[in-house]
Protein backbone atom coordinates (compact mmCIF):
# COMPACT_ATOMS: atom_id res chain seq x y z
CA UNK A 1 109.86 114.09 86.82
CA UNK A 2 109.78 116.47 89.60
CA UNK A 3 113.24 118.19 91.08
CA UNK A 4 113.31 119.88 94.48
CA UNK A 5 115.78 123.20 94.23
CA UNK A 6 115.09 124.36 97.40
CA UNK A 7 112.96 124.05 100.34
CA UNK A 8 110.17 121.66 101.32
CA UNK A 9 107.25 120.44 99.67
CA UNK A 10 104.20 117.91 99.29
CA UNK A 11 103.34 115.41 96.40
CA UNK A 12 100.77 113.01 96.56
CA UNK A 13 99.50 110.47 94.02
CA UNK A 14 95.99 109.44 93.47
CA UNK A 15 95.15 107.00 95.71
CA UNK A 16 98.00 107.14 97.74
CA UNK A 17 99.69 108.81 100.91
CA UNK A 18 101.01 112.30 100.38
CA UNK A 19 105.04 112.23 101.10
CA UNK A 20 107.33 115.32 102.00
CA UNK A 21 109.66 116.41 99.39
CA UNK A 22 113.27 118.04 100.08
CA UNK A 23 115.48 119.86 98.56
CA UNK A 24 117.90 117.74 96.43
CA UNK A 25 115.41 114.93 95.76
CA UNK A 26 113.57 113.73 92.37
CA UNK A 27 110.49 112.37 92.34
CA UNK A 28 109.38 110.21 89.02
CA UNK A 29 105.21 110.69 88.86
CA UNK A 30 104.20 108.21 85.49
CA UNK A 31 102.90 109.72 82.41
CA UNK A 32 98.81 110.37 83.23
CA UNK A 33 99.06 109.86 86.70
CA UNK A 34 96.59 112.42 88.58
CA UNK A 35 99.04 114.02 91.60
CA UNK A 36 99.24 117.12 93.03
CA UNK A 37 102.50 118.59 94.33
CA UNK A 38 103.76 121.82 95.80
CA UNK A 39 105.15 123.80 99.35
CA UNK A 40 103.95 122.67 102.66
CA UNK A 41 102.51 124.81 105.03
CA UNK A 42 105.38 125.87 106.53
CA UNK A 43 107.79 125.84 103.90
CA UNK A 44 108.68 127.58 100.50
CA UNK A 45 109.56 124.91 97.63
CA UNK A 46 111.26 125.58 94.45
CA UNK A 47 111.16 122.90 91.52
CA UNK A 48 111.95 121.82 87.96
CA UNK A 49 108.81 119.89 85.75
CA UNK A 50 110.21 118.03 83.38
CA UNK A 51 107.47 116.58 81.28
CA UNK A 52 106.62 115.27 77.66
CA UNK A 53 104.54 116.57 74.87
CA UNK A 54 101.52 114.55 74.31
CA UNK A 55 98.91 115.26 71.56
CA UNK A 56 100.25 118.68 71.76
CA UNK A 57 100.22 119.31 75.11
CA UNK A 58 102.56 118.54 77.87
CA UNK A 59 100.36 118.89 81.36
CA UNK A 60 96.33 118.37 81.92
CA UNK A 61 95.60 121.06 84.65
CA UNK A 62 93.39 119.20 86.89
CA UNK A 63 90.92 120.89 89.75
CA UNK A 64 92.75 123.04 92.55
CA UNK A 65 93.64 121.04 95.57
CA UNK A 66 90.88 121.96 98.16
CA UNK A 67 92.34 123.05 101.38
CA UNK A 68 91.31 119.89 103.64
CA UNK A 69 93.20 117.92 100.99
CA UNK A 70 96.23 120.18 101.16
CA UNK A 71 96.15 120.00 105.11
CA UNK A 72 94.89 116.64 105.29
């Protein structure tokens, strides 16, 4: 579960279109779902993760977001 604090940011879901985030709003991303999320261009975001512990660990840090995927 994702919560926006403050500002405006991106998430986007494998295989799908990448959707604005605002302040105020939650976002529910299902357990082993590959996403990316985090501040648009022109905008700071602040969030909360809230995640659970699986096999020990509670996130699987994926590549970095290339920049024509983060602009795309």
């Amino acid at each position: 579960m994702l919560i926006v604090t403050a500002g405006k940011g991106w998430v986007q879901q494998e295989g799908q279109e990448r959707q604005e985030i605002r302040q105020g709003e939650t976002i529910w991303i299902p357990a082993g779902m590959k996403h990316w999320h985090g501040a648009t261009a022109q905008y700071a975001m602040s969030h909360y993760a809230i995640t659970y512990i699986q096999d020990g660990k509670n996130a699987e840090w994926m590549e970095l977001v290339s920049d024509e995927q983060y602009l795309d």
